[in-house]
N, C-alpha and C. Protein backbone atom coordinates (compact mmCIF):
# COMPACT_ATOMS: atom_id res chain seq x y z
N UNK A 1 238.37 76.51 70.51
CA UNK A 1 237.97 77.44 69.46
C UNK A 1 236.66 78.12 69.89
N UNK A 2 236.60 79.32 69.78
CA UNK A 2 235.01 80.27 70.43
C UNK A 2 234.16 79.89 69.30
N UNK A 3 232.79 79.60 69.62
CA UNK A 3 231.98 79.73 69.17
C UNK A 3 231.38 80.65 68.41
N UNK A 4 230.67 80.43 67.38
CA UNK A 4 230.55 81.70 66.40
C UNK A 4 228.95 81.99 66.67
N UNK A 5 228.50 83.27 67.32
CA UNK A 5 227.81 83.85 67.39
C UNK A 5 226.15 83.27 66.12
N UNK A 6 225.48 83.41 66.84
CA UNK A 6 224.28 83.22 65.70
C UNK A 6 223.87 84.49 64.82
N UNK A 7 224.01 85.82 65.81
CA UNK A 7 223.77 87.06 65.36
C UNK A 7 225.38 86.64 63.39
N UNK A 8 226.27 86.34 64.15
CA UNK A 8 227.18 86.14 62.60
C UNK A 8 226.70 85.20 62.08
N UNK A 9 226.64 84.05 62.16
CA UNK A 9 225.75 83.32 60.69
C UNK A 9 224.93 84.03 60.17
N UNK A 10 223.83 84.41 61.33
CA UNK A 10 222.99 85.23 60.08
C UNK A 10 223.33 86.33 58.92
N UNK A 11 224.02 87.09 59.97
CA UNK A 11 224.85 88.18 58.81
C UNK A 11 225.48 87.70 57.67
N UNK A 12 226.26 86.62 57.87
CA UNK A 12 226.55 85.59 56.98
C UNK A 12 226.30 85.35 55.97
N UNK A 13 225.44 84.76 56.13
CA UNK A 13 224.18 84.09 55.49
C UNK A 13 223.34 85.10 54.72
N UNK A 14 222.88 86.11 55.07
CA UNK A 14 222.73 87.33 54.40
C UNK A 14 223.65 87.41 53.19
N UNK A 15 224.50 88.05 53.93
CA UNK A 15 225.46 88.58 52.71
C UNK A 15 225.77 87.54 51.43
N UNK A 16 225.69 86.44 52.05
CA UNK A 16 225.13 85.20 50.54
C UNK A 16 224.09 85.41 49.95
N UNK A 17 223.28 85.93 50.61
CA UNK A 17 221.91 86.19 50.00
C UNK A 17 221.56 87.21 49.31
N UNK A 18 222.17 88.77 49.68
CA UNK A 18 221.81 89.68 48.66
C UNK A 18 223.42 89.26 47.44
N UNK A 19 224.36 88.52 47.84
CA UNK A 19 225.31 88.73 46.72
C UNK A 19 224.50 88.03 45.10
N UNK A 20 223.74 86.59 46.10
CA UNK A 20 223.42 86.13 44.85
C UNK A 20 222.26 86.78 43.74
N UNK A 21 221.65 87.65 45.10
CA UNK A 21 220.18 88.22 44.43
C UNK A 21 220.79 89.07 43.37
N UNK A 22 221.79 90.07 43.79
CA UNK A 22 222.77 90.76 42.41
C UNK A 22 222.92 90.07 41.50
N UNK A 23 223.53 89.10 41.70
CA UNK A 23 223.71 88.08 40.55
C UNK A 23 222.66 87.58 39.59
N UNK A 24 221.82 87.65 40.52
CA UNK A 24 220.70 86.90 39.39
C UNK A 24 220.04 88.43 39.09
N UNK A 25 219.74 89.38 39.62
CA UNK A 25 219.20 90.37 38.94
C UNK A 25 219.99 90.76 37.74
N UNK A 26 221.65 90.89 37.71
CA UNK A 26 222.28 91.20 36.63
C UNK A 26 222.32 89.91 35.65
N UNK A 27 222.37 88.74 35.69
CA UNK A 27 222.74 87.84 34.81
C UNK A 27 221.23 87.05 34.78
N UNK A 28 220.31 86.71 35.77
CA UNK A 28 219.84 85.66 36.14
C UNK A 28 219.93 84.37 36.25
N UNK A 29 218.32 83.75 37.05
CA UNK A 29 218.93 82.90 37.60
C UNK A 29 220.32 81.40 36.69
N UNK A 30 219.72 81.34 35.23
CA UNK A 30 220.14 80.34 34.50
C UNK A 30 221.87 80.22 34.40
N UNK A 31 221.99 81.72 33.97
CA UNK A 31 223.59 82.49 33.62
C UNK A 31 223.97 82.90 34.61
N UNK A 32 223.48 82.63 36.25
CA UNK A 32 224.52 82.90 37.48
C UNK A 32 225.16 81.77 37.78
N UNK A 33 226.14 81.33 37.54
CA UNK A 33 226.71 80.31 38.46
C UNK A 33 227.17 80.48 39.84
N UNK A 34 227.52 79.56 40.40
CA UNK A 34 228.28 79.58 41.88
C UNK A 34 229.26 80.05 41.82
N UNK A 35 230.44 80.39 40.91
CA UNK A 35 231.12 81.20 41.17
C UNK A 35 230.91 82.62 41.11
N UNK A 36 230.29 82.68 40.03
CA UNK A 36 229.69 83.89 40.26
C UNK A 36 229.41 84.87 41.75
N UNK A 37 228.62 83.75 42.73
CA UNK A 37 228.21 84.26 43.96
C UNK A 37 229.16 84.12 44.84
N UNK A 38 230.47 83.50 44.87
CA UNK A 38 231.59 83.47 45.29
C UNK A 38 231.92 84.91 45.19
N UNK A 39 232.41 85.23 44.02
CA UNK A 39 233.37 86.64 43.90
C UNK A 39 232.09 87.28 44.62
N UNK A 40 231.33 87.22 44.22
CA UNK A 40 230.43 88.71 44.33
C UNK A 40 230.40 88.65 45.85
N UNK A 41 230.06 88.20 46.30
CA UNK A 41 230.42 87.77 48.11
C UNK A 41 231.26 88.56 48.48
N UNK A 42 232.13 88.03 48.14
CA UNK A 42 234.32 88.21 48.85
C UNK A 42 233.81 86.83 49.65
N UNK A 43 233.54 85.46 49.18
CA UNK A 43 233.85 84.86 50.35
C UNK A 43 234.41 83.16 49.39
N UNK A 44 234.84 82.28 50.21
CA UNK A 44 235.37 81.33 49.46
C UNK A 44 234.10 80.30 49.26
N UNK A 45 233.90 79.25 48.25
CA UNK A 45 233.34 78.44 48.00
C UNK A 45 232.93 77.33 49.15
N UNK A 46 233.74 77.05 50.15
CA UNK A 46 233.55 76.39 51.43
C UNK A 46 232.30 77.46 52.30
N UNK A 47 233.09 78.98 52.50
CA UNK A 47 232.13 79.21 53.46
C UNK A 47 230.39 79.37 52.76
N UNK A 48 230.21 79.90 51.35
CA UNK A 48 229.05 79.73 50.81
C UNK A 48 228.48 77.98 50.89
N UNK A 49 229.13 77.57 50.24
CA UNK A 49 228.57 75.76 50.91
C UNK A 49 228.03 75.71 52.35
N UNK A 50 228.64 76.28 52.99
CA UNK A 50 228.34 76.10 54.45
C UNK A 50 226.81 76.44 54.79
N UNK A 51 226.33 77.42 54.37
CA UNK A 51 224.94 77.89 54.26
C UNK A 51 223.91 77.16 52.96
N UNK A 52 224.66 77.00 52.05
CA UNK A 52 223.68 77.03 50.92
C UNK A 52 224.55 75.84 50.14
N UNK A 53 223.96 74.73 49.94
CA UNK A 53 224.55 73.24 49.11
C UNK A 53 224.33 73.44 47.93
N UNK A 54 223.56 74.73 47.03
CA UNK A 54 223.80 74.14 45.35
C UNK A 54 222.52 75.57 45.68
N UNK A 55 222.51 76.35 44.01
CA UNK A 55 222.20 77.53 43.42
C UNK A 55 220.56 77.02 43.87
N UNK A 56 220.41 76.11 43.46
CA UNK A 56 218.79 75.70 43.92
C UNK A 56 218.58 76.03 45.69
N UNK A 57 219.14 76.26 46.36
CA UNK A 57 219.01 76.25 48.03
C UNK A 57 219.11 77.88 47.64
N UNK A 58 219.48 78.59 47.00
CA UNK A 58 219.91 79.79 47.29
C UNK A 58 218.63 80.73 46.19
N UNK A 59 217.96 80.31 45.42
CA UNK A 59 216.99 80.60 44.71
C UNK A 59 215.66 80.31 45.72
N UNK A 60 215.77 79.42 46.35
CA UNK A 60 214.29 78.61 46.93
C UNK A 60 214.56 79.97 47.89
N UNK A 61 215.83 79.88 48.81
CA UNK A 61 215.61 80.93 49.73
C UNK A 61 215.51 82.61 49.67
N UNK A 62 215.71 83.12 48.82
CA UNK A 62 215.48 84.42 48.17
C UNK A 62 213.89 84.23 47.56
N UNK A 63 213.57 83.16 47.17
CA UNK A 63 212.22 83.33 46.61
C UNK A 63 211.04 83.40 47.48
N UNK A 64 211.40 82.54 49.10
CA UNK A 64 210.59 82.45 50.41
C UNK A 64 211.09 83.83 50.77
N UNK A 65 212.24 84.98 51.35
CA UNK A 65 212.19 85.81 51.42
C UNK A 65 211.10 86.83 51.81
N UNK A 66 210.90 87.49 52.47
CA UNK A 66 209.82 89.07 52.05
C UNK A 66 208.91 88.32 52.32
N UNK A 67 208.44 87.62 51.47
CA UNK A 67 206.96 87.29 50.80
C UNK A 67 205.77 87.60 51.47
N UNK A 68 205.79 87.65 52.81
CA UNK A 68 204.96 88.13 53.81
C UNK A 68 204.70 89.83 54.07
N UNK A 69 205.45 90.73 53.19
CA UNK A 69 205.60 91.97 53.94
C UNK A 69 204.01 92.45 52.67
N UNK A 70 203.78 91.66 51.52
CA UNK A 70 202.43 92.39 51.19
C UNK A 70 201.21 92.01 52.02
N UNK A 71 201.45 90.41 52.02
CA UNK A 71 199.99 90.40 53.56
C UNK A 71 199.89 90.71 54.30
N UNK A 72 201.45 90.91 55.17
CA UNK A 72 200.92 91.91 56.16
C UNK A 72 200.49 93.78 56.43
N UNK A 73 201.17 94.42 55.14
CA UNK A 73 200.31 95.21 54.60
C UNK A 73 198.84 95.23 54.93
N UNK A 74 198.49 94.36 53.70
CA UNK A 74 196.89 94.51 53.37
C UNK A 74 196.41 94.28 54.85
N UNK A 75 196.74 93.22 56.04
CA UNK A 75 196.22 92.83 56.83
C UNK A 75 196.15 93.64 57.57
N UNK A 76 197.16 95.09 58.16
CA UNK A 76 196.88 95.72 58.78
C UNK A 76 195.53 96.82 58.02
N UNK A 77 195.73 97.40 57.07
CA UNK A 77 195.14 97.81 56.16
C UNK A 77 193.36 97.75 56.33
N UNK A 78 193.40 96.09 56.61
CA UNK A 78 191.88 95.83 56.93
C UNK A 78 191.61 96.05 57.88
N UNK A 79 192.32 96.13 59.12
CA UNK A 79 192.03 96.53 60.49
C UNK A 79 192.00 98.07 60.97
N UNK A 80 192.22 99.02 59.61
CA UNK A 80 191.81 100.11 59.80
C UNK A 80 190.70 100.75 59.80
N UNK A 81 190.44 101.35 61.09
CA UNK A 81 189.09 102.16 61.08
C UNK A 81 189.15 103.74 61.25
N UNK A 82 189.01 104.36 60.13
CA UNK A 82 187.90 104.15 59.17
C UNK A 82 188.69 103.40 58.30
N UNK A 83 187.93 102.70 57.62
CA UNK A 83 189.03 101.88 56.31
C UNK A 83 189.00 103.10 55.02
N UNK A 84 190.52 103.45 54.97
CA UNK A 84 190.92 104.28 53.77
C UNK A 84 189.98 103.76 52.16
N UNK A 85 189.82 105.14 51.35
CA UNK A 85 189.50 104.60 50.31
C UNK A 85 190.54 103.91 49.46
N UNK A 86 189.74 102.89 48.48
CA UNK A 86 190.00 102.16 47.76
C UNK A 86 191.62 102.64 47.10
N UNK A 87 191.23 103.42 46.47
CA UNK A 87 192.69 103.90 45.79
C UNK A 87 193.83 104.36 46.53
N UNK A 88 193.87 104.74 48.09
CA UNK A 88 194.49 104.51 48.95
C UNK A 88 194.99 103.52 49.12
N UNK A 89 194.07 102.72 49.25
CA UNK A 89 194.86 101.43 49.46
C UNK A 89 195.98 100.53 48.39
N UNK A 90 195.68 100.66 47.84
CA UNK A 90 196.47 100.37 45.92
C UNK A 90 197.44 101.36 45.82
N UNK A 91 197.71 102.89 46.51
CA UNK A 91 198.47 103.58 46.19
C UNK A 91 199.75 102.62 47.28
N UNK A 92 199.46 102.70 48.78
CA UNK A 92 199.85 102.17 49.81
C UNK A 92 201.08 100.86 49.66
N UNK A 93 199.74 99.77 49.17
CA UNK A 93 200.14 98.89 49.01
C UNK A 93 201.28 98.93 47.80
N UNK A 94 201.23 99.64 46.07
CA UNK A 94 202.24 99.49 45.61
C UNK A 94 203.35 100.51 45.79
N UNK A 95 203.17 101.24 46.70
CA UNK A 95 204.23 102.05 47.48
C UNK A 95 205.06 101.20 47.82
N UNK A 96 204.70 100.01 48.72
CA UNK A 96 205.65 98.82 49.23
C UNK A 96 206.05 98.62 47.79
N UNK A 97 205.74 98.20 46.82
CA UNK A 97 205.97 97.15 45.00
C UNK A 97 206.92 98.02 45.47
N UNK A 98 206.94 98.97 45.58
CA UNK A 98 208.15 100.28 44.35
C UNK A 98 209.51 99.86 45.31
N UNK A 99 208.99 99.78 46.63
CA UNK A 99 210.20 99.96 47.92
C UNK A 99 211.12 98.35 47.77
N UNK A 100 210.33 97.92 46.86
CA UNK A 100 211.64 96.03 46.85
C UNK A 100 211.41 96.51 44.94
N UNK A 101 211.53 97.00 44.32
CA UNK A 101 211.69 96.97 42.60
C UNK A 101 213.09 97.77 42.63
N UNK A 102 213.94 98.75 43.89
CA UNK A 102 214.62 99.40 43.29
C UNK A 102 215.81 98.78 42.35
N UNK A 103 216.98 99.31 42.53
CA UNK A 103 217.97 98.66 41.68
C UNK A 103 218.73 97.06 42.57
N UNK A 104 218.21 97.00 43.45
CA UNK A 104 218.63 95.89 44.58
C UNK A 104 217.75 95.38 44.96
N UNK A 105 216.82 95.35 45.22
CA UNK A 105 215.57 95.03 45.77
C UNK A 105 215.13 93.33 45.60
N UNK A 106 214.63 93.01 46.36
CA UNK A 106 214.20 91.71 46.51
C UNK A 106 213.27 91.51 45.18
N UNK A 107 212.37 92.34 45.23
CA UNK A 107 211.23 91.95 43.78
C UNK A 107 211.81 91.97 42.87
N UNK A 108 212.79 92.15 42.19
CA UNK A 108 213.30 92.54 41.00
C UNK A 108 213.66 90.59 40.60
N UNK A 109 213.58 90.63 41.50
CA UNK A 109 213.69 88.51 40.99
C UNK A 109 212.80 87.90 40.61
N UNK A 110 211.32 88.74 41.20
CA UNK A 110 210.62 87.76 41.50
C UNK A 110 209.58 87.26 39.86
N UNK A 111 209.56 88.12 39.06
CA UNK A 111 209.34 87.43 37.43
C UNK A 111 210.35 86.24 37.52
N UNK A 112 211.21 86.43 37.61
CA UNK A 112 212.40 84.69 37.45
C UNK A 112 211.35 83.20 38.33
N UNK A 113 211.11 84.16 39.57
CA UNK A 113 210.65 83.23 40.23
C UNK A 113 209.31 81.99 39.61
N UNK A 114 208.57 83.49 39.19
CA UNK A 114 207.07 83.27 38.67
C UNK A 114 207.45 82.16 37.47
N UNK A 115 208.50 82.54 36.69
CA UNK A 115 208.53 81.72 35.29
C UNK A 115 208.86 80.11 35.73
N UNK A 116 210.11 80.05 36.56
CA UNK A 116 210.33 78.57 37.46
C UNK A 116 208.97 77.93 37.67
N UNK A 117 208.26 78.94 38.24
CA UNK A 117 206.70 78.26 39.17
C UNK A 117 205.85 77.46 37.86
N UNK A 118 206.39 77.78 36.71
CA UNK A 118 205.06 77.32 35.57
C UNK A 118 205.36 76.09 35.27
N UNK A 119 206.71 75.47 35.35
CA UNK A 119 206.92 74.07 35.78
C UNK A 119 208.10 73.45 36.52
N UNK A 120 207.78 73.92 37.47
CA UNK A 120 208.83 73.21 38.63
C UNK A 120 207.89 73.43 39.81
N UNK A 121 207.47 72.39 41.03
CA UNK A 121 206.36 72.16 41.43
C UNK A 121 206.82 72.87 42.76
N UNK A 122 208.15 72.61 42.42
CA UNK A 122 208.71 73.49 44.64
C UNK A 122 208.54 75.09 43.91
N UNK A 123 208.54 75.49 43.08
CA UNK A 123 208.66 77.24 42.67
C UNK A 123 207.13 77.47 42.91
N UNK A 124 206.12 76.42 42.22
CA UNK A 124 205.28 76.46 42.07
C UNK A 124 204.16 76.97 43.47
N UNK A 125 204.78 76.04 44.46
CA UNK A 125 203.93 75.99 45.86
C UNK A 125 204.47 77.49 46.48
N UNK A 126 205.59 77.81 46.38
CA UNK A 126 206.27 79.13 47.02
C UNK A 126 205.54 80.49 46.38
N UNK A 127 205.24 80.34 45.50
CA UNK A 127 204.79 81.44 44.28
C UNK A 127 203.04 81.37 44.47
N UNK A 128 202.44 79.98 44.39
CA UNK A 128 201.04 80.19 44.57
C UNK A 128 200.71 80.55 46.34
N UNK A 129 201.25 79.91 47.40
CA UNK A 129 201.20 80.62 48.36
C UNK A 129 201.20 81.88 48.60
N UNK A 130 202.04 82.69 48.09
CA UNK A 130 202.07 84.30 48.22
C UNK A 130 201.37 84.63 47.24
N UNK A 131 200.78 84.19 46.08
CA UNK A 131 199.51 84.82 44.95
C UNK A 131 198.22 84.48 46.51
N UNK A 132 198.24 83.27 47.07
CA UNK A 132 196.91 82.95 47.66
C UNK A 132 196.75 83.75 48.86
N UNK A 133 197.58 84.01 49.22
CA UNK A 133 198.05 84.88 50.85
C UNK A 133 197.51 86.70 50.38
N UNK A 134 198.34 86.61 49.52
CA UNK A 134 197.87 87.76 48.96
C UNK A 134 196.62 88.28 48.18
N UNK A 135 195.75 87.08 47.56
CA UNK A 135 194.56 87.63 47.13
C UNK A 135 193.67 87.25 48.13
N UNK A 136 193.97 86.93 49.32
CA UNK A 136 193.12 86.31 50.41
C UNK A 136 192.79 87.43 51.01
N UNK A 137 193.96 88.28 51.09
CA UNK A 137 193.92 89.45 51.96
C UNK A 137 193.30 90.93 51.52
N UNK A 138 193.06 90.69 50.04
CA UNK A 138 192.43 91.52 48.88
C UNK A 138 190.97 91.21 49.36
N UNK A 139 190.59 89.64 49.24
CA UNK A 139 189.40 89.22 49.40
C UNK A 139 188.85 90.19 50.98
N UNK A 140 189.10 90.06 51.80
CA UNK A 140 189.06 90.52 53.21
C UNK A 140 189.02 91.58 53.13
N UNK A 141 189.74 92.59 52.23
CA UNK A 141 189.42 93.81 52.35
C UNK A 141 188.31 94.16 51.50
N UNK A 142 187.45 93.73 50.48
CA UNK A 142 186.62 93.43 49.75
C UNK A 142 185.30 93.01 50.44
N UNK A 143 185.07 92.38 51.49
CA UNK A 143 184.34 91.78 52.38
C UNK A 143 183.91 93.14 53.36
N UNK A 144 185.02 93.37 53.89
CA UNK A 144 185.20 94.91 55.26
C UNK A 144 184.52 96.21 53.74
N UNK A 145 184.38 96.23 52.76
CA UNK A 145 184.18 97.56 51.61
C UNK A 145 182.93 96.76 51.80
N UNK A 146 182.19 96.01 51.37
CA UNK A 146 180.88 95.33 51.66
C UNK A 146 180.19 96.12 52.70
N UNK A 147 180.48 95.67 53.86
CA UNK A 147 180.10 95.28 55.12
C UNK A 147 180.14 96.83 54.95
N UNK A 148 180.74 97.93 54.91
CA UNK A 148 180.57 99.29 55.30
C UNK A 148 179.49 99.75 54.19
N UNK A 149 179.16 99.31 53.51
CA UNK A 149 178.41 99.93 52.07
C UNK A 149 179.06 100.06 51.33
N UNK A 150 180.43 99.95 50.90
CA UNK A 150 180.98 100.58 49.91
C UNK A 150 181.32 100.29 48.75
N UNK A 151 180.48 98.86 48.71
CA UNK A 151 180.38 97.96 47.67
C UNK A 151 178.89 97.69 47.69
N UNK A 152 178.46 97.25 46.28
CA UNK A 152 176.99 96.87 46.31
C UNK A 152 176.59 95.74 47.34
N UNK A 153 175.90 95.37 48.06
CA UNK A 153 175.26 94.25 48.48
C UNK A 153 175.37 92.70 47.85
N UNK A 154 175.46 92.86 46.84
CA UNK A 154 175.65 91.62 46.18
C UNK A 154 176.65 92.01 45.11
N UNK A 155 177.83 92.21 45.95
CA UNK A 155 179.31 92.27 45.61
C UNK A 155 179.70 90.94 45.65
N UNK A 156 180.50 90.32 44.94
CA UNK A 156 181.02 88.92 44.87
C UNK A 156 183.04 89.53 45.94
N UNK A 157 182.98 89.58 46.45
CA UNK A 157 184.47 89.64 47.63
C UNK A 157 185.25 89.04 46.50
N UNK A 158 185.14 87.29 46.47
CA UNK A 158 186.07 86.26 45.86
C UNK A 158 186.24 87.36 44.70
N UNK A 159 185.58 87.57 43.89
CA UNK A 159 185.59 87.90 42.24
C UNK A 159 186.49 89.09 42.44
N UNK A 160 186.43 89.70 43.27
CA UNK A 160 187.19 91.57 43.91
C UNK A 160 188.75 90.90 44.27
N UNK A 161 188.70 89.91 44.86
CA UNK A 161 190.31 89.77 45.68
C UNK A 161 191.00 89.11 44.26
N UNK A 162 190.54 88.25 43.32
CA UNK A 162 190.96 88.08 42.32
C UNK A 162 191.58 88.92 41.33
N UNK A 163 190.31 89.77 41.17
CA UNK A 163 190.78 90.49 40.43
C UNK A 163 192.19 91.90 40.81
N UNK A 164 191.62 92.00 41.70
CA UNK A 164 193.05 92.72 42.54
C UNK A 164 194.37 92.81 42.50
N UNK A 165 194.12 91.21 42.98
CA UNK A 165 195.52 90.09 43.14
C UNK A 165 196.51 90.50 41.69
N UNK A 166 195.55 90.98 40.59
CA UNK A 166 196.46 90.78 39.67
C UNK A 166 197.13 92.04 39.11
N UNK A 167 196.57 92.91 40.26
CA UNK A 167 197.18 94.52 40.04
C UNK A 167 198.81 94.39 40.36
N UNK A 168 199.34 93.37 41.31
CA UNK A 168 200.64 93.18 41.75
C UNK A 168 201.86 92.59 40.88
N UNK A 169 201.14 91.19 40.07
CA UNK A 169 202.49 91.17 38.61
C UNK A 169 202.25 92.00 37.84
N UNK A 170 200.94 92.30 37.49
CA UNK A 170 201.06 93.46 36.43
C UNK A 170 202.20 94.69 37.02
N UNK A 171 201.87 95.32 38.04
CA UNK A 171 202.68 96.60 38.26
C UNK A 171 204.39 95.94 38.63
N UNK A 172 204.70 94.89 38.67
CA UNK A 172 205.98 94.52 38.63
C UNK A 172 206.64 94.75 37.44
N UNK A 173 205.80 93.81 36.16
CA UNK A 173 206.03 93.44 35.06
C UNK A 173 206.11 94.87 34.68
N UNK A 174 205.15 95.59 34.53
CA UNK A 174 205.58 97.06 33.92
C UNK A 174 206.65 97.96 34.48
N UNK A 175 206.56 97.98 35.59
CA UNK A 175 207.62 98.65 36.09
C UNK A 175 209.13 98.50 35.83
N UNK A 176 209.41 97.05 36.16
CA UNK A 176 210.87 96.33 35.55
C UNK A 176 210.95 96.81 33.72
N UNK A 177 209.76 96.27 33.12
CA UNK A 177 209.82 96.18 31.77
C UNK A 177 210.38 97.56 31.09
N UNK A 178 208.66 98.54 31.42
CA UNK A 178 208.49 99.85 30.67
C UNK A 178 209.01 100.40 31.57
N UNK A 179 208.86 100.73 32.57
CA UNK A 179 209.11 101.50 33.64
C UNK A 179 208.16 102.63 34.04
N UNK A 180 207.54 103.39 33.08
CA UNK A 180 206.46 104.55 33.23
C UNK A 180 205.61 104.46 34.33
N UNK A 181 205.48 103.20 35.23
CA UNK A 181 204.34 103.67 35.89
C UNK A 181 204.78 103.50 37.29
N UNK A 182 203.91 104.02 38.05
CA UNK A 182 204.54 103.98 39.60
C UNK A 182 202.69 104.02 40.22
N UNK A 183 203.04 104.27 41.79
CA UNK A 183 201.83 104.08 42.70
C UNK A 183 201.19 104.96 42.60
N UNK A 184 201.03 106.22 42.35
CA UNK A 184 200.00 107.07 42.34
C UNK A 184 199.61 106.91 40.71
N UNK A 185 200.11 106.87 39.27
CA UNK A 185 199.39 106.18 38.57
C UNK A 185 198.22 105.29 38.62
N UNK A 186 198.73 103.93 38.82
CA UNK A 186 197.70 103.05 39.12
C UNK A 186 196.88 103.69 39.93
N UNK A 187 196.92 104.06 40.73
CA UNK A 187 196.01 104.72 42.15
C UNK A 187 194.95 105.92 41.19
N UNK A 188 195.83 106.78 40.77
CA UNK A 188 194.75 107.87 39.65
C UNK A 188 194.01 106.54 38.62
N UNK A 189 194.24 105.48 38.13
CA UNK A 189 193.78 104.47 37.26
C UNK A 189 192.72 103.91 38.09
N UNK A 190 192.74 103.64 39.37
CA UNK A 190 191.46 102.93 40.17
C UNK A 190 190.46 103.78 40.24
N UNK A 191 190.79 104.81 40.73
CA UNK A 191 190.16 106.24 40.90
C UNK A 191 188.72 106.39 39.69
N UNK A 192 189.61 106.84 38.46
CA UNK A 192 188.64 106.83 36.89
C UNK A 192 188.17 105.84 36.92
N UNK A 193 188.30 104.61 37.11
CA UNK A 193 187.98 102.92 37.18
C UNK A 193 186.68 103.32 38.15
N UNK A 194 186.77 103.14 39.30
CA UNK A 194 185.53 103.01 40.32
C UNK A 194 184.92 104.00 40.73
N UNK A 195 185.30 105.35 39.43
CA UNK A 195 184.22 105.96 39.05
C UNK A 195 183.53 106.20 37.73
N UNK A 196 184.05 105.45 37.07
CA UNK A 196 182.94 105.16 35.97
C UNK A 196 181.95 104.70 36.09
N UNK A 197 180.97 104.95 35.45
CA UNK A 197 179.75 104.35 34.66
C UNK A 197 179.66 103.62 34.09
């Protein structure tokens, strides 16, 4: 019997992966069952087993997903010279939000995820990792706005990447919810923000 290619598992394995993400974006995660991700597939219950042993293997792995494509954002971001202004960067960065919120999109889960994380301790570590990864990388760019002048001297960084950090569920949560706002919003919102008085 030939061997099955790794390039096909993965594809595979994929296609388990955005079937279920449908699934849980239309039903979520509670009201998707495994059959569910069966039909939606086209594939039989054996070959989904084969990749993924129970809805929990298939949530953990959609929720690890991505998770890296906002730090590495910001990270290149900080290594720009000249470093773009502020509201640039917030436009930039939720340019990416908008590019995983569409009607398929990986983020569109990720409130499900966040709510798991408030007590279930494996959601928990997956979810605070990418809040910490991600306000780490806020912090850093907060540090580099320092270091050029573009923050007072006795700018607190930590207090800046915090507060930041939380521009990202917010613009999820609204976006999925209300929908009205997008990246150059917020971006015109930083703008009036860090030029007030």
């Amino acid at each position: 019997m030939p061997r099955v290619s790794d390039e096909h598992l993965e594809r595979r394995r994929q296609q388990i992966l955005d079937a279920a993400r449908r699934c849980f974006i239309r039903k979520g995660f509670h009201r998707t069952s495994m059959q569910d991700v069966f039909a939606e597939s086209e594939l039989s219950a054996g070959a989904v087993y084969r990749y993924f042993k129970s809805k929990d293997e298939l949530i953990h792995a959609i929720a690890t997903a991505r998770q890296g494509n906002a730090v590495q954002l910001l990270a290149t971001i900080v290594e720009e010279d000249p470093l773009p202004p502020l509201e640039e960067i917030i436009e930039r960065f939720l340019t990416l939000m908008e590019s995983m919120l569409d009607d398929d999109g990986a983020l569109r889960v990720a409130p499900q995820v966040w709510a798991e994380a408030v007590h279930d301790p494996t959601y928990r570590e997956i979810v605070a990792g990418l809040f910490v990864g991600v306000r780490s990388s806020w912090t850093s760019l907060a540090v580099r706005m320092r270091d050029a002048g573009r923050l007072p001297e006795d700018a607190d960084p930590e207090a800046m990447g915090t507060t930041l950090m939380c521009v990202m569920p917010g613009f999820v949560l609204q976006r999925l919810l209300v929908g009205d706002v997008d990246a150059k919003v917020v971006a015109a919102g930083v703008r009036a923000l860090t030029g007030a008085r």
